[in-house]
N, C-alpha and C. Protein backbone atom coordinates (compact mmCIF):
# COMPACT_ATOMS: atom_id res chain seq x y z
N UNK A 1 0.82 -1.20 0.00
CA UNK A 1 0.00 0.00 0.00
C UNK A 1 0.86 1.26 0.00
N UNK A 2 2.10 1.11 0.81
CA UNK A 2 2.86 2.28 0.57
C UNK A 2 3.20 2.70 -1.05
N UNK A 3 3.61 1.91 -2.07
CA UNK A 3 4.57 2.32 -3.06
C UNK A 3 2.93 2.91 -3.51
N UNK A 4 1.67 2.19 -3.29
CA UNK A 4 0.53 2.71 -4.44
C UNK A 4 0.64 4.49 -3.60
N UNK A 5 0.51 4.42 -2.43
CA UNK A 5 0.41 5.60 -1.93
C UNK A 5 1.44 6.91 -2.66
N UNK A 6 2.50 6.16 -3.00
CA UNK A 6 3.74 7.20 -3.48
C UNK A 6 3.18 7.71 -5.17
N UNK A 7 2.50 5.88 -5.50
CA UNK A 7 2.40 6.16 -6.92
C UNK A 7 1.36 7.28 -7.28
N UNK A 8 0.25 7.39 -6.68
CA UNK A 8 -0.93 8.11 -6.69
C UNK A 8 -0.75 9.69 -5.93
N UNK A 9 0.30 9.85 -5.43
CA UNK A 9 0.81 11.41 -4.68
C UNK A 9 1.84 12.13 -6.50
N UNK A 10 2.86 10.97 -6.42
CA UNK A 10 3.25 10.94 -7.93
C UNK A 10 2.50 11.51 -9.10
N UNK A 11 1.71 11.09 -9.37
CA UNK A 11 0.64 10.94 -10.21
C UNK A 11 -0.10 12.32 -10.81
N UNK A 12 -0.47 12.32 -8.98
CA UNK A 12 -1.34 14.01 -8.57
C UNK A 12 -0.02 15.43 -9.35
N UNK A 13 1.13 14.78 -8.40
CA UNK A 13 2.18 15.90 -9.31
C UNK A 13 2.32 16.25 -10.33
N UNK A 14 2.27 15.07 -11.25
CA UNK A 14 3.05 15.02 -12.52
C UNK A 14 1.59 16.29 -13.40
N UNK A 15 0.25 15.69 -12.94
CA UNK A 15 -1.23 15.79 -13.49
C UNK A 15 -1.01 17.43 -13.38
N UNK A 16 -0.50 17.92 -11.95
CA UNK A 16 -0.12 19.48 -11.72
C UNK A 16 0.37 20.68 -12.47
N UNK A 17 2.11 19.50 -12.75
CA UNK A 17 2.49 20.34 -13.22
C UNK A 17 2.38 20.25 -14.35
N UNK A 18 2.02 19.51 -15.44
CA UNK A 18 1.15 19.72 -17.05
C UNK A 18 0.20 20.56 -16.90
N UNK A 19 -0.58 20.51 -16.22
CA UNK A 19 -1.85 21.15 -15.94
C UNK A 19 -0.89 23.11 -15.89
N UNK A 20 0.57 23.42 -15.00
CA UNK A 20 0.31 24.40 -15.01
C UNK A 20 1.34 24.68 -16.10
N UNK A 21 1.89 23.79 -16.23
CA UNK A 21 2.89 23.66 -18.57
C UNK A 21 1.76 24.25 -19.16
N UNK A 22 0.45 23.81 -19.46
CA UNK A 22 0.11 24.06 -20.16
C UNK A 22 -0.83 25.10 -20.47
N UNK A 23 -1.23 25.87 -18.75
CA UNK A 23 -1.49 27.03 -18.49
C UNK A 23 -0.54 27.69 -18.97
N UNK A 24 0.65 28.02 -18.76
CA UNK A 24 1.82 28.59 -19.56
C UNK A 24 2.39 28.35 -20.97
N UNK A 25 1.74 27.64 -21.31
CA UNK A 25 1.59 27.77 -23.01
C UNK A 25 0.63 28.60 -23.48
N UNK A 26 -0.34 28.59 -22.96
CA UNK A 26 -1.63 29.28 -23.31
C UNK A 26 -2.01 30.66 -22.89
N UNK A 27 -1.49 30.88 -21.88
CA UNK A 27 -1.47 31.76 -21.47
C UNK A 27 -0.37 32.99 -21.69
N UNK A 28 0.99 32.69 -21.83
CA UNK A 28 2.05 33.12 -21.57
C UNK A 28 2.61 32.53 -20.16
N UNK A 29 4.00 33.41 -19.60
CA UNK A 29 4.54 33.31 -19.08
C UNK A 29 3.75 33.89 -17.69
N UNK A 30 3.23 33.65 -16.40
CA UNK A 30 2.70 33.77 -15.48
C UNK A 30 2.91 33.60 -14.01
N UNK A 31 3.07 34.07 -12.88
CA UNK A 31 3.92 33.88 -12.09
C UNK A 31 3.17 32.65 -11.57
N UNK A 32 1.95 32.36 -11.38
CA UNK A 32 0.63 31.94 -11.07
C UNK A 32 1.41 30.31 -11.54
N UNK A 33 1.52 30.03 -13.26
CA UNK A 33 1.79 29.03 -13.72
C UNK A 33 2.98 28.32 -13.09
N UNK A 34 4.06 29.33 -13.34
CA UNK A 34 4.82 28.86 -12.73
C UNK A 34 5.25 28.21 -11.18
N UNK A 35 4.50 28.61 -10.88
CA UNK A 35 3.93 28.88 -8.80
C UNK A 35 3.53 26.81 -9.20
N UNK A 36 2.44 26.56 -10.30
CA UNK A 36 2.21 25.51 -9.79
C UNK A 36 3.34 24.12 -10.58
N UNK A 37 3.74 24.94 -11.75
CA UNK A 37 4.63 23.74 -11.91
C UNK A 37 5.93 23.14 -10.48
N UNK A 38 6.41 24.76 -9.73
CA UNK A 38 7.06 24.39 -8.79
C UNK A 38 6.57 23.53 -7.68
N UNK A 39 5.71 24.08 -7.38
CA UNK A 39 4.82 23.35 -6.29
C UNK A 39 4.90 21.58 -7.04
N UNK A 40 4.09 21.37 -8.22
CA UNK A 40 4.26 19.75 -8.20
C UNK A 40 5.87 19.20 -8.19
N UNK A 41 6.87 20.20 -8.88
CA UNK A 41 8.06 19.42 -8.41
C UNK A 41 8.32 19.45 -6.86
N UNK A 42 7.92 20.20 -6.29
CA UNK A 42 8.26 20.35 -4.59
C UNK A 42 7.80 18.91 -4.17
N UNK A 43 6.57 18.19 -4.83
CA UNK A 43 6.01 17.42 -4.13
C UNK A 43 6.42 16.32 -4.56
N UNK A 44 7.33 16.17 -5.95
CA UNK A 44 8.16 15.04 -6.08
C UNK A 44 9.17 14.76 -5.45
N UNK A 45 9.46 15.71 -4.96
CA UNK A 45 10.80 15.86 -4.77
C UNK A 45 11.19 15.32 -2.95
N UNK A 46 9.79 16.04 -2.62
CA UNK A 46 9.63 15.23 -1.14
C UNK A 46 9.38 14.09 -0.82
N UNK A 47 8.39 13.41 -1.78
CA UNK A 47 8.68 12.11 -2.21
C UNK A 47 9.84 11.00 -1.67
N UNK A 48 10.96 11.94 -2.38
CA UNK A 48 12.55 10.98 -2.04
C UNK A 48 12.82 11.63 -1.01
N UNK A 49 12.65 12.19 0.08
CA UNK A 49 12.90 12.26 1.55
C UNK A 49 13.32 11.34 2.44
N UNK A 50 14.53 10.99 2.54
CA UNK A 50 14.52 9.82 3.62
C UNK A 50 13.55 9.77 5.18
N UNK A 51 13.20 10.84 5.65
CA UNK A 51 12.74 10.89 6.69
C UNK A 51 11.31 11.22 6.49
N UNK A 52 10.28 10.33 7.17
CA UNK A 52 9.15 10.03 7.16
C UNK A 52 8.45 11.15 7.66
N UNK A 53 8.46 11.73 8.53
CA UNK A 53 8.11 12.45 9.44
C UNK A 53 7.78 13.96 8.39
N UNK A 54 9.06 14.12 8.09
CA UNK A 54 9.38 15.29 6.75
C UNK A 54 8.54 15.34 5.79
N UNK A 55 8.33 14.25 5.45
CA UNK A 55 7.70 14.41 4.17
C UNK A 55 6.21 14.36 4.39
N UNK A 56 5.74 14.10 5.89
CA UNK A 56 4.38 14.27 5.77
C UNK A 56 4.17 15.82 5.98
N UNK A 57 5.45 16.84 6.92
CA UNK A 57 4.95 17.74 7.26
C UNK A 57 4.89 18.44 6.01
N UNK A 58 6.30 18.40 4.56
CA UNK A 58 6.03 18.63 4.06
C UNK A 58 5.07 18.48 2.63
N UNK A 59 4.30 17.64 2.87
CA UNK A 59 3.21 17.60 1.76
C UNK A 59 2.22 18.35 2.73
N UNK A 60 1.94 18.26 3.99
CA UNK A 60 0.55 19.28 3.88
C UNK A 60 0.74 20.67 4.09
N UNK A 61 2.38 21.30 3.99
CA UNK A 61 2.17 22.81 3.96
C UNK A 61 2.21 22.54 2.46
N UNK A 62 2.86 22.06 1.33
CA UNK A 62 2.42 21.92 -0.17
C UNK A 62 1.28 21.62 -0.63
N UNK A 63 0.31 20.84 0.21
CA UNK A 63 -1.05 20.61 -0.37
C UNK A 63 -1.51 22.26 0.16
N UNK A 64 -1.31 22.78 1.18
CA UNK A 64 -1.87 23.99 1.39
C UNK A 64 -1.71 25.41 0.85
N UNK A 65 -0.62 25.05 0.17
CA UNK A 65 0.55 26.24 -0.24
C UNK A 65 -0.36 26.04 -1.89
N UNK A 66 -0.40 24.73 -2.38
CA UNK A 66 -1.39 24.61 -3.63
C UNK A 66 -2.77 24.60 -3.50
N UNK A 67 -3.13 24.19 -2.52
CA UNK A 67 -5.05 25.42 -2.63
C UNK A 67 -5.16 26.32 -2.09
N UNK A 68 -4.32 27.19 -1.82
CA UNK A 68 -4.39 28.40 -2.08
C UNK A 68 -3.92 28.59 -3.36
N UNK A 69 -3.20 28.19 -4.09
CA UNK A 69 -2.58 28.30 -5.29
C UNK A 69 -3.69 28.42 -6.38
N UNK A 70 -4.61 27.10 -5.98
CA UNK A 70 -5.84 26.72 -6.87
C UNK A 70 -7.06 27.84 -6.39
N UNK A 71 -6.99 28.53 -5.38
CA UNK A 71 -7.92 29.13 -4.64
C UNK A 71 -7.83 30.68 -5.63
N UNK A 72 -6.94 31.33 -5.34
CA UNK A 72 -6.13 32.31 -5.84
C UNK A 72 -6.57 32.14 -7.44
N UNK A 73 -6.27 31.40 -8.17
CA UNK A 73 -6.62 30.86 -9.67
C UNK A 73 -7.91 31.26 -9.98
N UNK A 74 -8.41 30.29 -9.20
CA UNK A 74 -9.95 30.73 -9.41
C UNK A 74 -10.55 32.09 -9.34
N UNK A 75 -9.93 32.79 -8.43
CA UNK A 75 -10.47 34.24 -8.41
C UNK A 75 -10.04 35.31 -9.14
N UNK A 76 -9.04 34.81 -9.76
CA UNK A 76 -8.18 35.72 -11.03
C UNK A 76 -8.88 35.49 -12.27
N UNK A 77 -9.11 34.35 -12.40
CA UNK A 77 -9.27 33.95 -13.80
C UNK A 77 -10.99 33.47 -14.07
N UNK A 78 -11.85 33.59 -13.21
CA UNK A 78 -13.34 33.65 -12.93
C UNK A 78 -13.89 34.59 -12.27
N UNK A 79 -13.37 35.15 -11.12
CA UNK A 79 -14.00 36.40 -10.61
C UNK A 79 -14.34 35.96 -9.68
N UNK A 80 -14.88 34.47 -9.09
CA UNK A 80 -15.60 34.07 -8.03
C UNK A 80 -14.88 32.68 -7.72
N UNK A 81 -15.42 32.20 -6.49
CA UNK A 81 -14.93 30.62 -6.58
C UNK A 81 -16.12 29.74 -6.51
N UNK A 82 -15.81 28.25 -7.26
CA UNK A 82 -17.09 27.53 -7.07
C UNK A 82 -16.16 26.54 -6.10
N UNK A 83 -17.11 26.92 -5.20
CA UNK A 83 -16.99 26.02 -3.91
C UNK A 83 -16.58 24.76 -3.80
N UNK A 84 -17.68 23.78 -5.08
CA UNK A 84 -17.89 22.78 -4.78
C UNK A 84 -16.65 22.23 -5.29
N UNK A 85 -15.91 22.47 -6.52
CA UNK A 85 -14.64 22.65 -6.96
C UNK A 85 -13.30 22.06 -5.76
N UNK A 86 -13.23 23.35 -4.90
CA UNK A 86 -12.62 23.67 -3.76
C UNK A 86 -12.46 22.57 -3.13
N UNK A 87 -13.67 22.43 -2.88
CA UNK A 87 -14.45 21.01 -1.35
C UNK A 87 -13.74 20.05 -1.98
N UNK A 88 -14.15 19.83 -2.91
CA UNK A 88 -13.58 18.33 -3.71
C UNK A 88 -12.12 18.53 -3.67
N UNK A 89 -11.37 19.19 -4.11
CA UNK A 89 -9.46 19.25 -4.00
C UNK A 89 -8.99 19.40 -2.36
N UNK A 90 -9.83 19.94 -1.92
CA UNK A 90 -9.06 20.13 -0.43
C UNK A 90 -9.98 18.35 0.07
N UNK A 91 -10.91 18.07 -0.31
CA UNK A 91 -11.15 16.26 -0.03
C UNK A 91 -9.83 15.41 -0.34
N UNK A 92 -9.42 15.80 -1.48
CA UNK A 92 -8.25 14.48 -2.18
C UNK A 92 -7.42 15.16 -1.58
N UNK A 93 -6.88 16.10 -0.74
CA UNK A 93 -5.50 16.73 -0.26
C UNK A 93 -5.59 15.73 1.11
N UNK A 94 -6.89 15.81 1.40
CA UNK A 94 -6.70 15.55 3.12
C UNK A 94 -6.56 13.80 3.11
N UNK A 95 -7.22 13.28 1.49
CA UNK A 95 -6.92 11.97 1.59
C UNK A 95 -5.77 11.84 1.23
N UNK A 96 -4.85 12.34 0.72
CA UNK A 96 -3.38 11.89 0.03
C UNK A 96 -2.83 12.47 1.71
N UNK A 97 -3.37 12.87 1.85
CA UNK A 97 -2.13 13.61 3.51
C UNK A 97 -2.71 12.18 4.67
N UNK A 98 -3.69 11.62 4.59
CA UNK A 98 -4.30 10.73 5.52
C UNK A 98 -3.36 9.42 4.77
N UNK A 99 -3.56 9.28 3.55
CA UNK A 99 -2.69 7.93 3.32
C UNK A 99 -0.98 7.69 3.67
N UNK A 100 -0.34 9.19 3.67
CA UNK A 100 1.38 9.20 3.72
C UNK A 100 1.21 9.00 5.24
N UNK A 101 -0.14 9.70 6.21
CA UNK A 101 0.35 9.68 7.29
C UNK A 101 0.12 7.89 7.91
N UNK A 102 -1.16 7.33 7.44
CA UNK A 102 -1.38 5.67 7.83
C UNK A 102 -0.06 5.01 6.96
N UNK A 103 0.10 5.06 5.65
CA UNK A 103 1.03 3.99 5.00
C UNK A 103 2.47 4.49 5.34
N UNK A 104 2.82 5.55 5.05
CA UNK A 104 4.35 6.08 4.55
C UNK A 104 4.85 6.20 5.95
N UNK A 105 4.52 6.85 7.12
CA UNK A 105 4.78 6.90 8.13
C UNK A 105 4.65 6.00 9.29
C-alpha cells in the first residue's frame, strides 16, 4: 500500500504540473503558472525524503501552499470561486495527507 500511496501522490504531481505547462503555453509566461509547476516538483521531490516524518509535514504545507494556489486561480481567472470545486481538492489533499500519514509513516 505504501509504493501505491507514493504512486498516486506521484501521479497528482506530474497531473499538476502539465496542468500548469500548459497554463503557460496558453497563457504566456505567469507567475501563477509557474507557482504551480514548482509546487508539483516540490512534491516530487519530497517524495525521495529519507525521513518520514518530513515528508508528511512537508506535503501538507504543499497541499496547502497549492489550494491556495488553486484558490487564488480561481479568483483571477473567474471572478468568483465555485466552492464545490474547492471542497472536492481540499477532499483528495486531506486523503493523500491521511494515506502518507497511515502507509508512509
Amino acid at each position: 500500500m505504501t509504493v501505491l500511496t507514493y504512486v498516486v501522490i506521484g501521479v497528482y504531481a506530474v497531473l499538476t504540473g502539465i496542468a500548469g505547462m500548459v497554463q503557460w503555453k496558453e497563457t504566456g509566461f505567469q507567475v501563477r503558472s509557474l507557482l504551480f509547476v514548482a509546487v508539483a516538483g516540490g512534491i516530487m521531490v519530497t517524495l525521495f525524503l529519507p525521513n518520514k516524518n518530513m515528508i508528511l509535514i512537508l506535503l501538507i504545507v504543499i497541499f496547502l501552499v497549492l489550494h491556495m494556489l488553486a484558490i487564488a486561480e480561481g479568483m483571477m481567472k473567474n471572478g468568483k470561486l465555485t466552492y464545490s470545486h474547492h471542497i472536492i481538492r481540499l477532499i483528495v489533499h486531506l486523503i493523500l495527507v491521511l494515506l502518507v500519514f497511515k502507509f508512509i509513516k
